[in-house]
PDB file of N, CA and C in Angstrom:
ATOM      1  N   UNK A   1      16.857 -10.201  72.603  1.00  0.00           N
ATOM      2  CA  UNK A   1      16.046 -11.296  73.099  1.00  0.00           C
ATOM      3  C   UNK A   1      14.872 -11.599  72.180  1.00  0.00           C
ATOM      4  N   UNK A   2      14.322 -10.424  71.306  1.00  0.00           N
ATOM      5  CA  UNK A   2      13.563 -10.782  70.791  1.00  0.00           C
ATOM      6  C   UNK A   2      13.758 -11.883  69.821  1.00  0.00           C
ATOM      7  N   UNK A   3      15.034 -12.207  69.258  1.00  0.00           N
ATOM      8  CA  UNK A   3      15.453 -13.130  67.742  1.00  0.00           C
ATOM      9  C   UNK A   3      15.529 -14.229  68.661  1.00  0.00           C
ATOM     10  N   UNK A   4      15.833 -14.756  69.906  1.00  0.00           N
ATOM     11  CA  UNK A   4      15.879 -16.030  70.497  1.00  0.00           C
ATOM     12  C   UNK A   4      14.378 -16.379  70.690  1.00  0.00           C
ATOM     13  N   UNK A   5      13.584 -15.222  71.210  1.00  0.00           N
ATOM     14  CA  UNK A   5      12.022 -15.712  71.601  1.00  0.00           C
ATOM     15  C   UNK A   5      11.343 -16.173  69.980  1.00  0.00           C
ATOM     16  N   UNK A   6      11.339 -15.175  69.302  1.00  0.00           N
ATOM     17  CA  UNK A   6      11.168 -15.734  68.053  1.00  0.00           C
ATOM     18  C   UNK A   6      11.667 -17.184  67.446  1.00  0.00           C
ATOM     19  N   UNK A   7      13.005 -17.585  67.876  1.00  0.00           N
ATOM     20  CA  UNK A   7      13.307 -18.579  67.046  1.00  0.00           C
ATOM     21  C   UNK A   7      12.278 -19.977  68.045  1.00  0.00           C
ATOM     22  N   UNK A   8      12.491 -19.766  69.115  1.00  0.00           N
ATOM     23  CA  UNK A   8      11.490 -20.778  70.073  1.00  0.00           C
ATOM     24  C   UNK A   8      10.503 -20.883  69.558  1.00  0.00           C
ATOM     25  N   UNK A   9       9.315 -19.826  69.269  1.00  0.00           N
ATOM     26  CA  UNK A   9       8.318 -19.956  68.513  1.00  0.00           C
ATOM     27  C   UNK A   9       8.656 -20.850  67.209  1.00  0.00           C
ATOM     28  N   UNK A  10       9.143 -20.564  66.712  1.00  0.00           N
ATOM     29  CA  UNK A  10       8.987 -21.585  65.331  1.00  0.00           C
ATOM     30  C   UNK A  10       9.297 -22.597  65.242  1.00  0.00           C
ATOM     31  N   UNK A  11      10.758 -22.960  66.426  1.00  0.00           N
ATOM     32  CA  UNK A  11      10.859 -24.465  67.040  1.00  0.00           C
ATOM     33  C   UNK A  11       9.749 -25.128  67.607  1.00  0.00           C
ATOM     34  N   UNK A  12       9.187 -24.400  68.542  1.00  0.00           N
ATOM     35  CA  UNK A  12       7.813 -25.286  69.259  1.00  0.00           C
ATOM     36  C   UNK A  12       6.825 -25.416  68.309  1.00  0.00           C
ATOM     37  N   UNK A  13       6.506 -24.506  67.035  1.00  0.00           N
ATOM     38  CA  UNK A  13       5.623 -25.070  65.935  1.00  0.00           C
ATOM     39  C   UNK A  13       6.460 -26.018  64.972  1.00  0.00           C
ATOM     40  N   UNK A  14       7.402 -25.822  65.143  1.00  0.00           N
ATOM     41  CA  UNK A  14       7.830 -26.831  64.244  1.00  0.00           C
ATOM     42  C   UNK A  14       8.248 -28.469  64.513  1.00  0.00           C
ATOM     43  N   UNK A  15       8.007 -28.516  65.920  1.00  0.00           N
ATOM     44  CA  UNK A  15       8.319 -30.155  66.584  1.00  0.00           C
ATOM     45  C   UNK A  15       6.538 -30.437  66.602  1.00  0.00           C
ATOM     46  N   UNK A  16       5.467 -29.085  66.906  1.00  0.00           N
ATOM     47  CA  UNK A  16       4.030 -29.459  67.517  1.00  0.00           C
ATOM     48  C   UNK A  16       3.828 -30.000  66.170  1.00  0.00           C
ATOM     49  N   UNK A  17       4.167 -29.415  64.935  1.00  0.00           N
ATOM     50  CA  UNK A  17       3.522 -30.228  63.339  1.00  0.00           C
ATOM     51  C   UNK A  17       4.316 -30.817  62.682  1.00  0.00           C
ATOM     52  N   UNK A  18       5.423 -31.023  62.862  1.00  0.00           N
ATOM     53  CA  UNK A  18       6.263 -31.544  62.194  1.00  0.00           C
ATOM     54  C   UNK A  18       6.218 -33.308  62.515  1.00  0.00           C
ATOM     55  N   UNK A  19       6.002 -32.913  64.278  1.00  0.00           N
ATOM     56  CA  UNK A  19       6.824 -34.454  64.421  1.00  0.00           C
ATOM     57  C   UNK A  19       5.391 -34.828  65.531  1.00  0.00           C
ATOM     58  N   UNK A  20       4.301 -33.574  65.804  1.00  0.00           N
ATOM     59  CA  UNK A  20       3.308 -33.769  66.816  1.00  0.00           C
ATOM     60  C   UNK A  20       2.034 -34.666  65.803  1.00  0.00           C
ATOM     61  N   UNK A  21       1.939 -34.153  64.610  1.00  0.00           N
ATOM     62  CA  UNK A  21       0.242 -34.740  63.717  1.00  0.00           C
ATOM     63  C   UNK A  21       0.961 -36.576  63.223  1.00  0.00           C
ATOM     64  N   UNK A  22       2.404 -36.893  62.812  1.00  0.00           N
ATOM     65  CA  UNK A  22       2.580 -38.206  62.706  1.00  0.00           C
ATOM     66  C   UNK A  22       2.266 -38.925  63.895  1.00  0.00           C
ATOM     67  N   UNK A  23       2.791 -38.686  65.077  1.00  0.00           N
ATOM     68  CA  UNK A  23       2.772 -39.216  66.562  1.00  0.00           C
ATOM     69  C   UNK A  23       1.391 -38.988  66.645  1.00  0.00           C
ATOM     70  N   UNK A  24       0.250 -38.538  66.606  1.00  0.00           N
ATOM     71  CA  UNK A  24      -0.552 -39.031  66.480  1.00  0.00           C
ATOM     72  C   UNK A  24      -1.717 -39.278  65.616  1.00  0.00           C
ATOM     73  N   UNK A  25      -1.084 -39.857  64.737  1.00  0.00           N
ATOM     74  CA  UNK A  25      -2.045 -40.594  63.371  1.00  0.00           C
ATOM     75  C   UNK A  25      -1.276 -41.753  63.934  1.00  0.00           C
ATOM     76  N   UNK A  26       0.283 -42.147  64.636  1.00  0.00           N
ATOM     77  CA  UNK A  26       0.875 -43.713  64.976  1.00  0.00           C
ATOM     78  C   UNK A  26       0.029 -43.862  66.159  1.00  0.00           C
ATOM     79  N   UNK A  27      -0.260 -43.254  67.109  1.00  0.00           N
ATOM     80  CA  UNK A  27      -0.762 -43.544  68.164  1.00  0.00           C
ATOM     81  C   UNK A  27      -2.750 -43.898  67.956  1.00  0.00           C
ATOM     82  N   UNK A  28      -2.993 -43.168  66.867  1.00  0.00           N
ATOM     83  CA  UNK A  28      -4.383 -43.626  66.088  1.00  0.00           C
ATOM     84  C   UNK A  28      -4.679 -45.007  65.800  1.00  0.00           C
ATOM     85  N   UNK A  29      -3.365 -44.932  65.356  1.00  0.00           N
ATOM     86  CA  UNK A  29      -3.139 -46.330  64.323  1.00  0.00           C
ATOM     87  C   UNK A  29      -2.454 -47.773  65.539  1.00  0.00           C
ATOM     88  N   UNK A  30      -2.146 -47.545  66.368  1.00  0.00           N
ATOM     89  CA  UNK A  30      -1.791 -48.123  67.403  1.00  0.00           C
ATOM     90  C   UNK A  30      -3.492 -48.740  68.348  1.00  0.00           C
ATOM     91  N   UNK A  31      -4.019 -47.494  68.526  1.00  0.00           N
ATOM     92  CA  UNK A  31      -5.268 -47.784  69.066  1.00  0.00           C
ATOM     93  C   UNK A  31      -5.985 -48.625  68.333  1.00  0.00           C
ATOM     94  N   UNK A  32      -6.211 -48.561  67.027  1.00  0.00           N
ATOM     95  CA  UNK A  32      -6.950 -48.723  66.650  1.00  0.00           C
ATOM     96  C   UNK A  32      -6.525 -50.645  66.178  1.00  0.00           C
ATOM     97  N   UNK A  33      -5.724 -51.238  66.398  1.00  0.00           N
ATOM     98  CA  UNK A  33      -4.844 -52.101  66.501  1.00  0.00           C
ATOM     99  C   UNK A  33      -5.273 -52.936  67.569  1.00  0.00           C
ATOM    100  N   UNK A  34      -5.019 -52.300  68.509  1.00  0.00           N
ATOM    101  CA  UNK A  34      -5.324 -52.789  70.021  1.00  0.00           C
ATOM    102  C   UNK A  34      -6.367 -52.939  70.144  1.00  0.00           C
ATOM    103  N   UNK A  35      -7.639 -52.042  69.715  1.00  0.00           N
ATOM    104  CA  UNK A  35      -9.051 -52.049  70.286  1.00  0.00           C
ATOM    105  C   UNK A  35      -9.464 -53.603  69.422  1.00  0.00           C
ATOM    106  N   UNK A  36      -8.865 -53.968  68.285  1.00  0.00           N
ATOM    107  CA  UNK A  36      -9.288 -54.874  66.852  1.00  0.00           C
ATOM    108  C   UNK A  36      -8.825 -56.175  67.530  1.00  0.00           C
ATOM    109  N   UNK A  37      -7.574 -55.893  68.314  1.00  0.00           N
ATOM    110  CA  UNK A  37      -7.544 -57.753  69.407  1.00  0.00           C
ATOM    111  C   UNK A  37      -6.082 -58.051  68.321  1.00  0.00           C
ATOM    112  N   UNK A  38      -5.839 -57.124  67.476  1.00  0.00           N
ATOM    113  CA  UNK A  38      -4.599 -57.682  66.630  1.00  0.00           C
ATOM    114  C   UNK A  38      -2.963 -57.423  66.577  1.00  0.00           C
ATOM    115  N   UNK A  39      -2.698 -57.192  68.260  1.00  0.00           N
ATOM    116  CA  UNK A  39      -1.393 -56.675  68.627  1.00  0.00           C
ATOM    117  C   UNK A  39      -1.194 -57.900  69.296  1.00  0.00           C
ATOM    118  N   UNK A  40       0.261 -58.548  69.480  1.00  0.00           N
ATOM    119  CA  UNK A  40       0.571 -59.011  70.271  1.00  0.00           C
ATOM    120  C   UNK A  40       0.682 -58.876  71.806  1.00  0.00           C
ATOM    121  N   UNK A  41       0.771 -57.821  72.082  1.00  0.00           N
ATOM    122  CA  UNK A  41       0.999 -57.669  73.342  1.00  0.00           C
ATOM    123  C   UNK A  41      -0.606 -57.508  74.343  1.00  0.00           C
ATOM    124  N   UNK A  42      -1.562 -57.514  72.869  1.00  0.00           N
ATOM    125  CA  UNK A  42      -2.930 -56.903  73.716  1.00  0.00           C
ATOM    126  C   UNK A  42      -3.310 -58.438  74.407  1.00  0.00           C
ATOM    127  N   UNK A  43      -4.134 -58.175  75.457  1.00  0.00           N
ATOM    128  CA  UNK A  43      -4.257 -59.607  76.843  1.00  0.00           C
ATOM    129  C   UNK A  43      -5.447 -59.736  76.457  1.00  0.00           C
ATOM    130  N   UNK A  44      -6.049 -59.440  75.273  1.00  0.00           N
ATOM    131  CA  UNK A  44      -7.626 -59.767  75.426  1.00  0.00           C
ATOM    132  C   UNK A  44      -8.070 -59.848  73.971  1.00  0.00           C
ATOM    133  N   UNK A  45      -9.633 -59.799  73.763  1.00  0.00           N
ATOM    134  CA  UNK A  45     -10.372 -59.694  72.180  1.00  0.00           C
ATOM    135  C   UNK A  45     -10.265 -57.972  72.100  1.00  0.00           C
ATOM    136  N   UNK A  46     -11.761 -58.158  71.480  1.00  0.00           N
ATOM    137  CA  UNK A  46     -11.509 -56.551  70.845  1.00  0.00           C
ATOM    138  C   UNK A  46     -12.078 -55.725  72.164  1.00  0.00           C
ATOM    139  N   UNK A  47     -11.473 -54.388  71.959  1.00  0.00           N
ATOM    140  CA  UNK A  47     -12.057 -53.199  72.808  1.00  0.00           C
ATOM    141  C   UNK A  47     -12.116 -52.147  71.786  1.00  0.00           C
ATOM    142  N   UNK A  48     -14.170 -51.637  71.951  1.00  0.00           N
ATOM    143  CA  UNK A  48     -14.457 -50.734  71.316  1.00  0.00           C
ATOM    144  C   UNK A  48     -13.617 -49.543  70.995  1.00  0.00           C
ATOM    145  N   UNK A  49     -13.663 -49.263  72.615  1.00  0.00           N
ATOM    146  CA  UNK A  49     -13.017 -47.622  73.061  1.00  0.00           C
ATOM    147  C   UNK A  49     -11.648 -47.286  72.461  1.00  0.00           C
ATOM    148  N   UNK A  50     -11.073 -48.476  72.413  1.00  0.00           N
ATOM    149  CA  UNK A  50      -9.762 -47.770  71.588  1.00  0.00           C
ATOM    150  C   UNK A  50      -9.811 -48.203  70.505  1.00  0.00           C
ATOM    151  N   UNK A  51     -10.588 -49.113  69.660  1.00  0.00           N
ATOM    152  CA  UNK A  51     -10.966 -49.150  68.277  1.00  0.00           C
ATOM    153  C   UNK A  51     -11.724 -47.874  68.001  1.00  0.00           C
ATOM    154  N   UNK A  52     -12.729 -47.320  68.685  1.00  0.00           N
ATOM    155  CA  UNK A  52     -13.012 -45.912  68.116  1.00  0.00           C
ATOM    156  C   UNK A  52     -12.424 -44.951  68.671  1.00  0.00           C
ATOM    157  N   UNK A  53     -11.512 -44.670  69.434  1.00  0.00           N
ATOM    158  CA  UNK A  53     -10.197 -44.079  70.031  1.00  0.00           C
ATOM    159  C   UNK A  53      -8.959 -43.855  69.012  1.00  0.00           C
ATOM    160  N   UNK A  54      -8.736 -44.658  67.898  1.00  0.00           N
ATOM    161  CA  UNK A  54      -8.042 -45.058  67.141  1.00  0.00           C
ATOM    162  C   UNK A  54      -8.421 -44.148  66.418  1.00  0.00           C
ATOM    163  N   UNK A  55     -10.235 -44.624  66.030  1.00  0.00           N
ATOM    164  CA  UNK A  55     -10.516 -44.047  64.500  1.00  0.00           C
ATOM    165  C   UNK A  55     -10.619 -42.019  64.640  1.00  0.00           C
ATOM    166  N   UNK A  56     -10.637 -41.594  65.860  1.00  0.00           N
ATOM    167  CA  UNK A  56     -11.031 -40.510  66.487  1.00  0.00           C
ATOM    168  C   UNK A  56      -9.349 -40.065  66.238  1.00  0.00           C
ATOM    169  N   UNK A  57      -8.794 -40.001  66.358  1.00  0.00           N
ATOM    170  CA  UNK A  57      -7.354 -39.768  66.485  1.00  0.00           C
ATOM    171  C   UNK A  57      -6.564 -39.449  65.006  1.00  0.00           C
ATOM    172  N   UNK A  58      -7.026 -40.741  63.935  1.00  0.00           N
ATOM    173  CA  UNK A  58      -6.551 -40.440  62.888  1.00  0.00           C
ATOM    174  C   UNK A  58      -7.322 -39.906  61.858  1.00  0.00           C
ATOM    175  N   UNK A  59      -8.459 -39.807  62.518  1.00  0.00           N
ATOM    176  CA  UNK A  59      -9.348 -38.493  61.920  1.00  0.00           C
ATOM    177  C   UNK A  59      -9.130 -36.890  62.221  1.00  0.00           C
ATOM    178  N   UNK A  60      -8.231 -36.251  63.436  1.00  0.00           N
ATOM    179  CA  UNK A  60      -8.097 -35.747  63.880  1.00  0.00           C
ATOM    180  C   UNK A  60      -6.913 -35.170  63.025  1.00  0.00           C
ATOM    181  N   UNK A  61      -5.806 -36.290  62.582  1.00  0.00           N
ATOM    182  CA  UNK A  61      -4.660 -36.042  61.913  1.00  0.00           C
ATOM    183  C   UNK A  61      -5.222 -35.675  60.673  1.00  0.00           C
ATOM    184  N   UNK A  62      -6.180 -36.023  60.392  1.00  0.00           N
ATOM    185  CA  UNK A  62      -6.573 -36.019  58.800  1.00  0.00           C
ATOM    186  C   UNK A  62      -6.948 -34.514  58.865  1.00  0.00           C
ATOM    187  N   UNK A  63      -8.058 -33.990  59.533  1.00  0.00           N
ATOM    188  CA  UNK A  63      -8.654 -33.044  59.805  1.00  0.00           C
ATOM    189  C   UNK A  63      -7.322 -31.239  59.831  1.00  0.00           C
ATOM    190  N   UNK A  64      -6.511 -31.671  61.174  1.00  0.00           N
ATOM    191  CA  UNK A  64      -5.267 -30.765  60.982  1.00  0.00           C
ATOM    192  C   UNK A  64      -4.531 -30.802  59.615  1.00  0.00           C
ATOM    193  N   UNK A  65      -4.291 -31.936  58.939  1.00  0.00           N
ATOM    194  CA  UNK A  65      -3.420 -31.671  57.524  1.00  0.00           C
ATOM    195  C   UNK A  65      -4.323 -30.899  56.743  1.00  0.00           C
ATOM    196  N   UNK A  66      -5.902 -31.259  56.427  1.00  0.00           N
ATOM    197  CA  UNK A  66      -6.689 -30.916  55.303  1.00  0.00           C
ATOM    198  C   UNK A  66      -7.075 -29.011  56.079  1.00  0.00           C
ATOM    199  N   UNK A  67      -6.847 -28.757  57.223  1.00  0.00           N
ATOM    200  CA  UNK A  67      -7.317 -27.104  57.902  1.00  0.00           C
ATOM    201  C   UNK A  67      -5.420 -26.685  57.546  1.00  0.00           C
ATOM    202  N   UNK A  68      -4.817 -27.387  57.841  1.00  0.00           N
ATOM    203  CA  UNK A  68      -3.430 -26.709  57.007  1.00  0.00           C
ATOM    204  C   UNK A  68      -2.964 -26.414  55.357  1.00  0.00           C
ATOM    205  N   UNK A  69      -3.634 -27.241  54.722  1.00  0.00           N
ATOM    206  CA  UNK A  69      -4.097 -27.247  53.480  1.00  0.00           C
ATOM    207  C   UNK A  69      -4.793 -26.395  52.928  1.00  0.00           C
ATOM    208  N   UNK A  70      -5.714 -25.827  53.682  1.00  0.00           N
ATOM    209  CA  UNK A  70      -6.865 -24.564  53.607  1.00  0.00           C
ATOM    210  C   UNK A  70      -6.256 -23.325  54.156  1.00  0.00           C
ATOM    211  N   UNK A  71      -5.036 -23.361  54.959  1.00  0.00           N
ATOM    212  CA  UNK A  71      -4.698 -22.163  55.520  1.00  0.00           C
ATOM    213  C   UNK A  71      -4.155 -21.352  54.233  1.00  0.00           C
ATOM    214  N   UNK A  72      -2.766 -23.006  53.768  1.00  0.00           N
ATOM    215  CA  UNK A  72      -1.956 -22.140  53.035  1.00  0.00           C
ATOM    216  C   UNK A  72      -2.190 -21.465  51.795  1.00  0.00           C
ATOM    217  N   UNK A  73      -3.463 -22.011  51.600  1.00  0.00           N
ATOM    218  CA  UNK A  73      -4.215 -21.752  50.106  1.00  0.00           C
ATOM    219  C   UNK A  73      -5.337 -20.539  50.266  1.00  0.00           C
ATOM    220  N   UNK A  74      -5.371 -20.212  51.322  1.00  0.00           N
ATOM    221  CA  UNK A  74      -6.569 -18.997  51.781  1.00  0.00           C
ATOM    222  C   UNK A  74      -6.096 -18.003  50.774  1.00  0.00           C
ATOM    223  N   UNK A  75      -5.488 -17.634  50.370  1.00  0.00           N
ATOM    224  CA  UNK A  75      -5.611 -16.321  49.224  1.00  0.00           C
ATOM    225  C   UNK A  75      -5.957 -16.758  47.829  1.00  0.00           C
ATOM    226  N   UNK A  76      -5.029 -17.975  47.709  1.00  0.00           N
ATOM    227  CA  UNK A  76      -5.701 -18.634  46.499  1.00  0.00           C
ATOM    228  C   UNK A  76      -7.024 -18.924  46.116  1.00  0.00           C
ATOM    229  N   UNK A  77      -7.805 -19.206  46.745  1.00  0.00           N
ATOM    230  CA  UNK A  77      -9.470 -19.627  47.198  1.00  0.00           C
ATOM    231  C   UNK A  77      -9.923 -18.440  47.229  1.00  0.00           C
ATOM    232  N   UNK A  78      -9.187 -17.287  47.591  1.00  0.00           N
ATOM    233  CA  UNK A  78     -10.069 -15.686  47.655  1.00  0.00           C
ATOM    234  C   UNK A  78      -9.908 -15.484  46.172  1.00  0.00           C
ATOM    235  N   UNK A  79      -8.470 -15.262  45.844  1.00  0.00           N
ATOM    236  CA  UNK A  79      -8.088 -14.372  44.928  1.00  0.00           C
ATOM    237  C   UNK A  79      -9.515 -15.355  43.200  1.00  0.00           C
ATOM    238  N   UNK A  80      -9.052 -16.100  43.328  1.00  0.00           N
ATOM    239  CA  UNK A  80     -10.017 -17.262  41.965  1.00  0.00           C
ATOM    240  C   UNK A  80     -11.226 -17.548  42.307  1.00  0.00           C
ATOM    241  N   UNK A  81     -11.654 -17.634  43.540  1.00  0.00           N
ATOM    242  CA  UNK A  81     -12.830 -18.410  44.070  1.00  0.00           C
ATOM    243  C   UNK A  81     -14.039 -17.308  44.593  1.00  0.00           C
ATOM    244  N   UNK A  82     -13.037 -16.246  45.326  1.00  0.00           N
ATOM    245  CA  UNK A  82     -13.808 -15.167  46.445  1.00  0.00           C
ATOM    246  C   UNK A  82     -14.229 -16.247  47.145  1.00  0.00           C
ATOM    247  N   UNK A  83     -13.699 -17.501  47.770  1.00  0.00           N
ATOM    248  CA  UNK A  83     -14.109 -18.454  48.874  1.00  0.00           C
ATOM    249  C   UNK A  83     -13.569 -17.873  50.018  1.00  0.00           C
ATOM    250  N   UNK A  84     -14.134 -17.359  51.190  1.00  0.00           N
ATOM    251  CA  UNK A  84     -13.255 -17.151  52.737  1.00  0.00           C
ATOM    252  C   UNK A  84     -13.756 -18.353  53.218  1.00  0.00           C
ATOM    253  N   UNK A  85     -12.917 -18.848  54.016  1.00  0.00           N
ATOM    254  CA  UNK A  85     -12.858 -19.967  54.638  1.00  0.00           C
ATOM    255  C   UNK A  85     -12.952 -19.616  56.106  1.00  0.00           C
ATOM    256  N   UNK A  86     -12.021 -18.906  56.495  1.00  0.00           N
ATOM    257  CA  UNK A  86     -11.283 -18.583  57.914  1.00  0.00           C
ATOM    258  C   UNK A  86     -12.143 -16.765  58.386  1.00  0.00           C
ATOM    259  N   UNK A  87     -11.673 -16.512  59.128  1.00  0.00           N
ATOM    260  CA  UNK A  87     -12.664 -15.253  59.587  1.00  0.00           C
ATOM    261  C   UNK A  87     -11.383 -14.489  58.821  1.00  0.00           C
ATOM    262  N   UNK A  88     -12.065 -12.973  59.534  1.00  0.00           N
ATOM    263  CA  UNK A  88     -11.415 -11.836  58.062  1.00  0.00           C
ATOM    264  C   UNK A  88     -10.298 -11.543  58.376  1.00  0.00           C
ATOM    265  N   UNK A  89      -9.911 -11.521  59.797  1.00  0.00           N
ATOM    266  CA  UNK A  89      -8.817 -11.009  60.294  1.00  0.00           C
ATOM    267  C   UNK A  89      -7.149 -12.504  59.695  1.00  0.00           C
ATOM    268  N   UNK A  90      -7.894 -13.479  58.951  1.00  0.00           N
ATOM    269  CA  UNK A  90      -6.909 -14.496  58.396  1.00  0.00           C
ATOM    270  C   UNK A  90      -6.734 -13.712  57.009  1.00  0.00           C
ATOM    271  N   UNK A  91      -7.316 -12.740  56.441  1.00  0.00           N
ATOM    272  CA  UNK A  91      -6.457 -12.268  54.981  1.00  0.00           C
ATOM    273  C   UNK A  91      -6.439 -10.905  55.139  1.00  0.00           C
ATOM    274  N   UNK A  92      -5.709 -10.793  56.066  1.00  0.00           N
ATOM    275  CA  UNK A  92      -5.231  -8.967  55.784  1.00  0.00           C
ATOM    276  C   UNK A  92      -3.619  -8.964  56.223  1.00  0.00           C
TER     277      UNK A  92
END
């Protein structure tokens, strides 16, 4: 049971980043659409909240790629830099 629980784990990380940080940078980018008055389907002018709903969202995507970016490079940044980024228990 353990090789099935294991493989779940890496399925559920692998749909949460694979297919979870695009879905929402589109749903960013959707808001941020809607709040601007420039969708067809929107019934009105602009709305702040999901114009900065938008910008909050695909900043968020930005933020997870650039802290995944820093994960995978954490030894690299030690080993050349002596930079820790992450607490200690991330390089042992």
């Amino acid at each position: 049971m353990d090789i099935v629980e294991s493989i779940m784990k890496v399925l559920a990380a692998g749909l949460l980043l694979g297919a979870g940080i695009p879905a929402l940078f589109a749903l960013g980018m959707r808001a941020e659409a809607a709040g601007e008055g420039e969708l067809v389907t929107s019934t009105g002018g602009k709305n702040p909240a999901l114009k900065y709903l938008g910008y909050f969202l695909v900043g968020l995507a930005v933020l997870i790629i650039i802290v995944g970016i820093l994960w995978v490079t954490r030894q690299t940044l030690l080993y050349y830099f002596d930079l820790r980024i992450f607490p200690d228990f991330a390089y042992k």
